[in-house]
N, C-alpha and C. Protein backbone atom coordinates (compact mmCIF):
# COMPACT_ATOMS: atom_id res chain seq x y z
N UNK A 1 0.96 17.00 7.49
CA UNK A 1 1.05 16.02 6.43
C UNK A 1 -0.23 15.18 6.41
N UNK A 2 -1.08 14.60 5.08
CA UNK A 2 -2.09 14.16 5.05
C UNK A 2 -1.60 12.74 5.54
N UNK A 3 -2.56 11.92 5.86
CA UNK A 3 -2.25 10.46 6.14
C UNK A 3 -2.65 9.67 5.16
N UNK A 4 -2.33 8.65 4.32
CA UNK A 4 -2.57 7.51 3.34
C UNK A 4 -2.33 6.25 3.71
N UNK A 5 -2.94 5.51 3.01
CA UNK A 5 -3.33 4.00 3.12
C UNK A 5 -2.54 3.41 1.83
N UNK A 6 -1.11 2.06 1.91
CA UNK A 6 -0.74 2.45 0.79
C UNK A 6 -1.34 0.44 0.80
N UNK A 7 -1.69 0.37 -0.34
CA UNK A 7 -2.43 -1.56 -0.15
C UNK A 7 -1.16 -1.73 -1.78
N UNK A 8 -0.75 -3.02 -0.70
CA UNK A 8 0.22 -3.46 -1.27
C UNK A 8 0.43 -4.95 -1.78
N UNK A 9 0.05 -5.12 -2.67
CA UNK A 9 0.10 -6.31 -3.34
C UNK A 9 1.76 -7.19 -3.70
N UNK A 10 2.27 -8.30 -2.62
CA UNK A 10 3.80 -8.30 -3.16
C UNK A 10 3.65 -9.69 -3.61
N UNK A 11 4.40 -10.12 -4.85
CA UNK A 11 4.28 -11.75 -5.36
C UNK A 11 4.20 -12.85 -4.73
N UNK A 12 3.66 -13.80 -4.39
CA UNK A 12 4.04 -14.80 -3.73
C UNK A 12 5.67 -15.54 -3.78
N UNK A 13 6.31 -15.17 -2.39
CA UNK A 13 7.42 -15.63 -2.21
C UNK A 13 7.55 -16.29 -0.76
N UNK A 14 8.59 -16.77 -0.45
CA UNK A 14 8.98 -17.56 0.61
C UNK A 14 9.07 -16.33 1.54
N UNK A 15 9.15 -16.80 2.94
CA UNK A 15 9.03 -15.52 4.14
C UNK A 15 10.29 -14.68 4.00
N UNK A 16 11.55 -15.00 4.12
CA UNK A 16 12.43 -14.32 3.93
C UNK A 16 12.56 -13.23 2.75
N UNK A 17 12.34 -13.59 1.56
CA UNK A 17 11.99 -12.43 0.78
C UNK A 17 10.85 -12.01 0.34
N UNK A 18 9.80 -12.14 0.99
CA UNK A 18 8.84 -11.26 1.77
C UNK A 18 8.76 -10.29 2.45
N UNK A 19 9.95 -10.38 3.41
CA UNK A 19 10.22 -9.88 4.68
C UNK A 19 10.98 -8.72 3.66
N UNK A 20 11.87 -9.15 2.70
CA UNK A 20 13.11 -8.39 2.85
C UNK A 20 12.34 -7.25 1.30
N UNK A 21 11.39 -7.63 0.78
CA UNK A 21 10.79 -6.44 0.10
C UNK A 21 9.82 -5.42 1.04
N UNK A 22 9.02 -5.99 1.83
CA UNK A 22 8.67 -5.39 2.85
C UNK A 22 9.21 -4.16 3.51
N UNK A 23 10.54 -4.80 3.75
CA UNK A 23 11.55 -3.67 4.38
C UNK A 23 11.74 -2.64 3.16
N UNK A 24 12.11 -3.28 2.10
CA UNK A 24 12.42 -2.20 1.16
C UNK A 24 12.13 -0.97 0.90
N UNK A 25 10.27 -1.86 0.92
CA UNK A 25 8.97 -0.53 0.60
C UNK A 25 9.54 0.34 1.95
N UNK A 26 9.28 -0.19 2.76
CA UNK A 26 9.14 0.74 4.49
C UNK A 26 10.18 1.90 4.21
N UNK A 27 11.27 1.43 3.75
CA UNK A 27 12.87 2.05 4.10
C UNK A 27 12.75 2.63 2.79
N UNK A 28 11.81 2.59 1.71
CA UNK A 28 11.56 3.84 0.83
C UNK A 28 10.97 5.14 1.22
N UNK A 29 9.62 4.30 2.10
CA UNK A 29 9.02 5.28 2.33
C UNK A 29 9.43 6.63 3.18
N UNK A 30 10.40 5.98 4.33
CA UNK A 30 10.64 6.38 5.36
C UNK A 30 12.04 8.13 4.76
N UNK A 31 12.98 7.08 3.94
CA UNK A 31 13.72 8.12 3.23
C UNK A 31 13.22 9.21 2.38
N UNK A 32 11.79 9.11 1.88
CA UNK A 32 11.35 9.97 1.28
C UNK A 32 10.40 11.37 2.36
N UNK A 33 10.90 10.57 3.57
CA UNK A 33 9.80 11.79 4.37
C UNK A 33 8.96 11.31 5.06
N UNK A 34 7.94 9.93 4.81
CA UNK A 34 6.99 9.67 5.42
C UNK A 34 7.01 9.48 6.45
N UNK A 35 6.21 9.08 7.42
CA UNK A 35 6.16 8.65 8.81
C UNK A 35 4.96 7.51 8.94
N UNK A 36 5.57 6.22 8.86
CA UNK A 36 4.62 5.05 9.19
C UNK A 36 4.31 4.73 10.51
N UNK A 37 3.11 4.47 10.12
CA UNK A 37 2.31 4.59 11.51
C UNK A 37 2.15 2.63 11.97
N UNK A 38 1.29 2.69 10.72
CA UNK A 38 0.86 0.94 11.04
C UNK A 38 1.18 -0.03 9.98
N UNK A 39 1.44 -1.31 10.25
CA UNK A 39 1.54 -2.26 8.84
C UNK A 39 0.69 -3.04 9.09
N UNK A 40 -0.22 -3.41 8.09
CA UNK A 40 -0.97 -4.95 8.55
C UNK A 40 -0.41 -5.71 7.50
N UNK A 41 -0.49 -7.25 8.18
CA UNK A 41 -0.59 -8.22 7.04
C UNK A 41 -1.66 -8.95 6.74
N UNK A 42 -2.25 -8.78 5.40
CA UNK A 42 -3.37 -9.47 5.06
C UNK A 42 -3.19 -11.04 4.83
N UNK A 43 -2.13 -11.25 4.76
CA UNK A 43 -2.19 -13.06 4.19
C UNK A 43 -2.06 -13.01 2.56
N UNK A 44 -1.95 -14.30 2.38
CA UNK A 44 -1.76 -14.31 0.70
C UNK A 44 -2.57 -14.87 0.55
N UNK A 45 -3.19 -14.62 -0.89
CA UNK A 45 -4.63 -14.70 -1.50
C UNK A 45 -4.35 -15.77 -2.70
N UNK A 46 -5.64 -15.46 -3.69
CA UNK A 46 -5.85 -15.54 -4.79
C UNK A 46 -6.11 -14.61 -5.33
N UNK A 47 -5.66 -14.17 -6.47
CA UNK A 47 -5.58 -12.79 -7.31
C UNK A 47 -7.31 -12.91 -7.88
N UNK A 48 -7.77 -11.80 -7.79
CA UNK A 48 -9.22 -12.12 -8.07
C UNK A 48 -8.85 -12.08 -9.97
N UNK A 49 -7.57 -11.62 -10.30
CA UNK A 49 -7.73 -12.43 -11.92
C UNK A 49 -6.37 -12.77 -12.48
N UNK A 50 -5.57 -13.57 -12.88
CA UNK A 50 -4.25 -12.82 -13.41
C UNK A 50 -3.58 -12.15 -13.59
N UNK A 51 -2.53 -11.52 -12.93
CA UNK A 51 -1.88 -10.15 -13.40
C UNK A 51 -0.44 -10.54 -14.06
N UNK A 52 -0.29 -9.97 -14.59
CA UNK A 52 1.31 -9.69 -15.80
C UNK A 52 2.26 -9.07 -14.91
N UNK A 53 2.89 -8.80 -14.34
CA UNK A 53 4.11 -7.59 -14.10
C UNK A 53 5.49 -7.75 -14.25
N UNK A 54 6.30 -7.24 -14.99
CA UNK A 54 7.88 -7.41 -15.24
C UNK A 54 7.61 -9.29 -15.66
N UNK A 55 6.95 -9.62 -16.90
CA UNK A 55 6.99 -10.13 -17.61
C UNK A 55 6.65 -11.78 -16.88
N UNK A 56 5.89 -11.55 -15.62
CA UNK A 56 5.98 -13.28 -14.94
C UNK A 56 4.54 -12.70 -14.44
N UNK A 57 3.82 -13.64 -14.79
CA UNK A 57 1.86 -14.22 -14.33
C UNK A 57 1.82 -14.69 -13.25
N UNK A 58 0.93 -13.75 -12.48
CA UNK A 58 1.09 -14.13 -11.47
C UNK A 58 -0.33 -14.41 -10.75
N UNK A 59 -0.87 -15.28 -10.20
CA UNK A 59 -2.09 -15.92 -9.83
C UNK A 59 -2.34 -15.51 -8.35
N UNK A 60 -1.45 -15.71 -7.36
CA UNK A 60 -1.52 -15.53 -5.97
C UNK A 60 -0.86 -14.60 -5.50
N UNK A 61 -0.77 -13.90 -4.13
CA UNK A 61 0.08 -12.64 -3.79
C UNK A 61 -0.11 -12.17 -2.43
N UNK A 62 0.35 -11.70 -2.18
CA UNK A 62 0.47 -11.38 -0.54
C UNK A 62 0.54 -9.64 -0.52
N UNK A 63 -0.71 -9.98 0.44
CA UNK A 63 -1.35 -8.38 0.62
C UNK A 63 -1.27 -7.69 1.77
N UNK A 64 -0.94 -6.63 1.87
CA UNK A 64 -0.32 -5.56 2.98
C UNK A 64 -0.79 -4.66 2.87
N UNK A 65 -0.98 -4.04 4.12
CA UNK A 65 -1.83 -1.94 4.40
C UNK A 65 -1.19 -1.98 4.73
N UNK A 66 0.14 -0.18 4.70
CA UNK A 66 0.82 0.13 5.15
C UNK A 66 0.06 1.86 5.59
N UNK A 67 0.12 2.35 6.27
CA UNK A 67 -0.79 3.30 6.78
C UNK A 67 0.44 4.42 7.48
N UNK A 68 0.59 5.41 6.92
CA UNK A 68 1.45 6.54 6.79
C UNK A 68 0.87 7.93 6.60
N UNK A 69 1.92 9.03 7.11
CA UNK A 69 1.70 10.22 6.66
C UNK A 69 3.21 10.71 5.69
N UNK A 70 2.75 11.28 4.87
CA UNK A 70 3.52 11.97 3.40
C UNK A 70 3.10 13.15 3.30
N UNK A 71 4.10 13.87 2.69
CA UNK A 71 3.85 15.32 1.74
C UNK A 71 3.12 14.39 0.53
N UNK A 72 2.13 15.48 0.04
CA UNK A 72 1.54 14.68 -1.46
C UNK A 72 2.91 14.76 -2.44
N UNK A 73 3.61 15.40 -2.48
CA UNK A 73 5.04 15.78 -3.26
C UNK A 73 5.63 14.45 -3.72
N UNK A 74 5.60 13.72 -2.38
CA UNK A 74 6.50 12.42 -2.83
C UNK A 74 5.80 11.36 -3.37
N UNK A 75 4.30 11.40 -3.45
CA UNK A 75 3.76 9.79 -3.89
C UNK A 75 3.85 9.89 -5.07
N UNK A 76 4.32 10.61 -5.99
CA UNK A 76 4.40 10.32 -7.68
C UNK A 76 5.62 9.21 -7.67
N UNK A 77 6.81 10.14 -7.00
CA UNK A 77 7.72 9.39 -7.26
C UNK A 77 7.99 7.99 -6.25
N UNK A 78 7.07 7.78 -5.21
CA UNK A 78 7.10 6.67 -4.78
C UNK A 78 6.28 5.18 -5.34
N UNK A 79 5.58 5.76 -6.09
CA UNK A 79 4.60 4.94 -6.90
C UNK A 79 5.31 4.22 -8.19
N UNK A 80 6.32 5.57 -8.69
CA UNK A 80 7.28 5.01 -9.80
C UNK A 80 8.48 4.06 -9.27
N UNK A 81 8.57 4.26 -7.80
CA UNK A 81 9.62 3.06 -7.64
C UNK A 81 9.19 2.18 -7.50
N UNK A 82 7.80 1.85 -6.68
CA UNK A 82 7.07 0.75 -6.35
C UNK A 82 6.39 -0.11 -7.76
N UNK A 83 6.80 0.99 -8.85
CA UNK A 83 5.86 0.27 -10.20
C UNK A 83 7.39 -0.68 -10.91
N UNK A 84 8.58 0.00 -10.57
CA UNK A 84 9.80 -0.97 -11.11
C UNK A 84 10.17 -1.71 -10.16
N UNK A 85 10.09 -2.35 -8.71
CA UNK A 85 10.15 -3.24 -8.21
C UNK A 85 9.65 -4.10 -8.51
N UNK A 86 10.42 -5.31 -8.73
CA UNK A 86 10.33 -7.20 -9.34
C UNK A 86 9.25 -7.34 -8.53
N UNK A 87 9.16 -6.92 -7.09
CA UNK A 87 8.51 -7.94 -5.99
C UNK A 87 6.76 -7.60 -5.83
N UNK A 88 6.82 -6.07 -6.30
CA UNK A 88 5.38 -6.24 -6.27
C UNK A 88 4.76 -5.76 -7.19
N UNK A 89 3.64 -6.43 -7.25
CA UNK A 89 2.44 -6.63 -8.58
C UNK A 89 1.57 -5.40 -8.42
N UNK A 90 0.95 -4.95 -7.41
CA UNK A 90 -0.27 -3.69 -7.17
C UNK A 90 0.42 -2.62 -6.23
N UNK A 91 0.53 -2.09 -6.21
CA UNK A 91 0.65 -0.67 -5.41
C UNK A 91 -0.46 0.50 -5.43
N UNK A 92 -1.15 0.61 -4.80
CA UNK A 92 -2.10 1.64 -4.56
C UNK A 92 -2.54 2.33 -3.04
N UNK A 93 -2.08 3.98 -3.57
CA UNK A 93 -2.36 4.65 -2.57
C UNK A 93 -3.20 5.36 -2.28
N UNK A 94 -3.70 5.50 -1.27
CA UNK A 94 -5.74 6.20 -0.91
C UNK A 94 -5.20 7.06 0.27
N UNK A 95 -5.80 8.25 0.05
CA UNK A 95 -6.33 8.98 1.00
C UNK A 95 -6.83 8.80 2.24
N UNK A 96 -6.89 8.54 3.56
CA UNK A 96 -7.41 8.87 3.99
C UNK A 96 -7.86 9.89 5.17
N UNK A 97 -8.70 10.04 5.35
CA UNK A 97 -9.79 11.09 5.49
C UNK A 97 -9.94 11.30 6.96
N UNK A 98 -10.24 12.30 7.61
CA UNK A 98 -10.27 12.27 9.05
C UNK A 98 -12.09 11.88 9.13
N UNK A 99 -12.01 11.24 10.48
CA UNK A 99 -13.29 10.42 10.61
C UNK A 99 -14.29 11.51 11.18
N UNK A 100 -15.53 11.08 10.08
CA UNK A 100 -16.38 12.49 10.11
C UNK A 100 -17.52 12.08 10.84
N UNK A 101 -17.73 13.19 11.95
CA UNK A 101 -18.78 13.24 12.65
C UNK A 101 -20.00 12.59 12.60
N UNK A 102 -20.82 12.28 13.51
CA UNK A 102 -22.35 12.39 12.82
C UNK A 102 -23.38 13.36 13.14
N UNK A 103 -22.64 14.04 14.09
CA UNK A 103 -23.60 15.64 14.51
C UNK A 103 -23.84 16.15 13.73
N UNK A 104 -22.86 16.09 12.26
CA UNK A 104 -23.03 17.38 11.37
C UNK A 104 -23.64 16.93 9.60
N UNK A 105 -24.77 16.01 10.46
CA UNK A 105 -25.13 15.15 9.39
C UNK A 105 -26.09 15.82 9.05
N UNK A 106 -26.71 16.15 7.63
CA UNK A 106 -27.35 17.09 6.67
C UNK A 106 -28.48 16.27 6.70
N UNK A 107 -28.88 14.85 6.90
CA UNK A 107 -29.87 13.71 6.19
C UNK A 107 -31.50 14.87 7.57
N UNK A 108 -32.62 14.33 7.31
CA UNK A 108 -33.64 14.50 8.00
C UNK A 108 -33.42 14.44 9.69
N UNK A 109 -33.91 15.46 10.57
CA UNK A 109 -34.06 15.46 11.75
C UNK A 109 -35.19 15.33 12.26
N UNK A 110 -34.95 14.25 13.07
CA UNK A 110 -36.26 13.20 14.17
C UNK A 110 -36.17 13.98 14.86
């Protein structure tokens, strides 16, 4: 299974339902197959602009890496649940990549 980076943007709310969308995402992911590895918490920000979602503006937000392995099969439909959840504003998932050498670097040899 490839490994992904899923950065998770959730509304600014009080800790308890923070916590309890948090779990949500996790206990989506987890039923769909994945296997989470790491969570970070970034802290809550300032939205670098306004965002709209399920009809409430939202200025500030609390940001999370959740760092997993998936079949590619399931992130369509995990993206569509994460896009009708109230609680969060951004959902985006990245690739990533196994960490590449520098032996097998093409640039000029000293």
């Amino acid at each position: 299974m490839p490994r992904y980076e899923l950065a998770l943007i959730l509304k600014a709310m009080q800790r308890p339902e923070t916590a309890a969308a948090l779990r949500r995402t996790v206990e989506t992911l987890m039923e769909r197959g994945a296997v989470v590895r790491d969570l970070e918490n970034l802290g809550e920000r300032l939205l670098p602009y306004k965002m709209i979602k399920h009809n409430q503006r939202h200025s500030r937000g609390t940001y999370f890496l959740v760092d997993f392995y998936a079949a590619p099969t399931i992130l369509t439909g995990l993206l569509n649940h994460l896009h009708r959840d109230v609680d969060v504003v951004r959902p985006t998932v990245l690739r990533k990549d196994a960490v590449v050498s520098n032996s097998n670097c093409c640039g000029p040899k000293e």
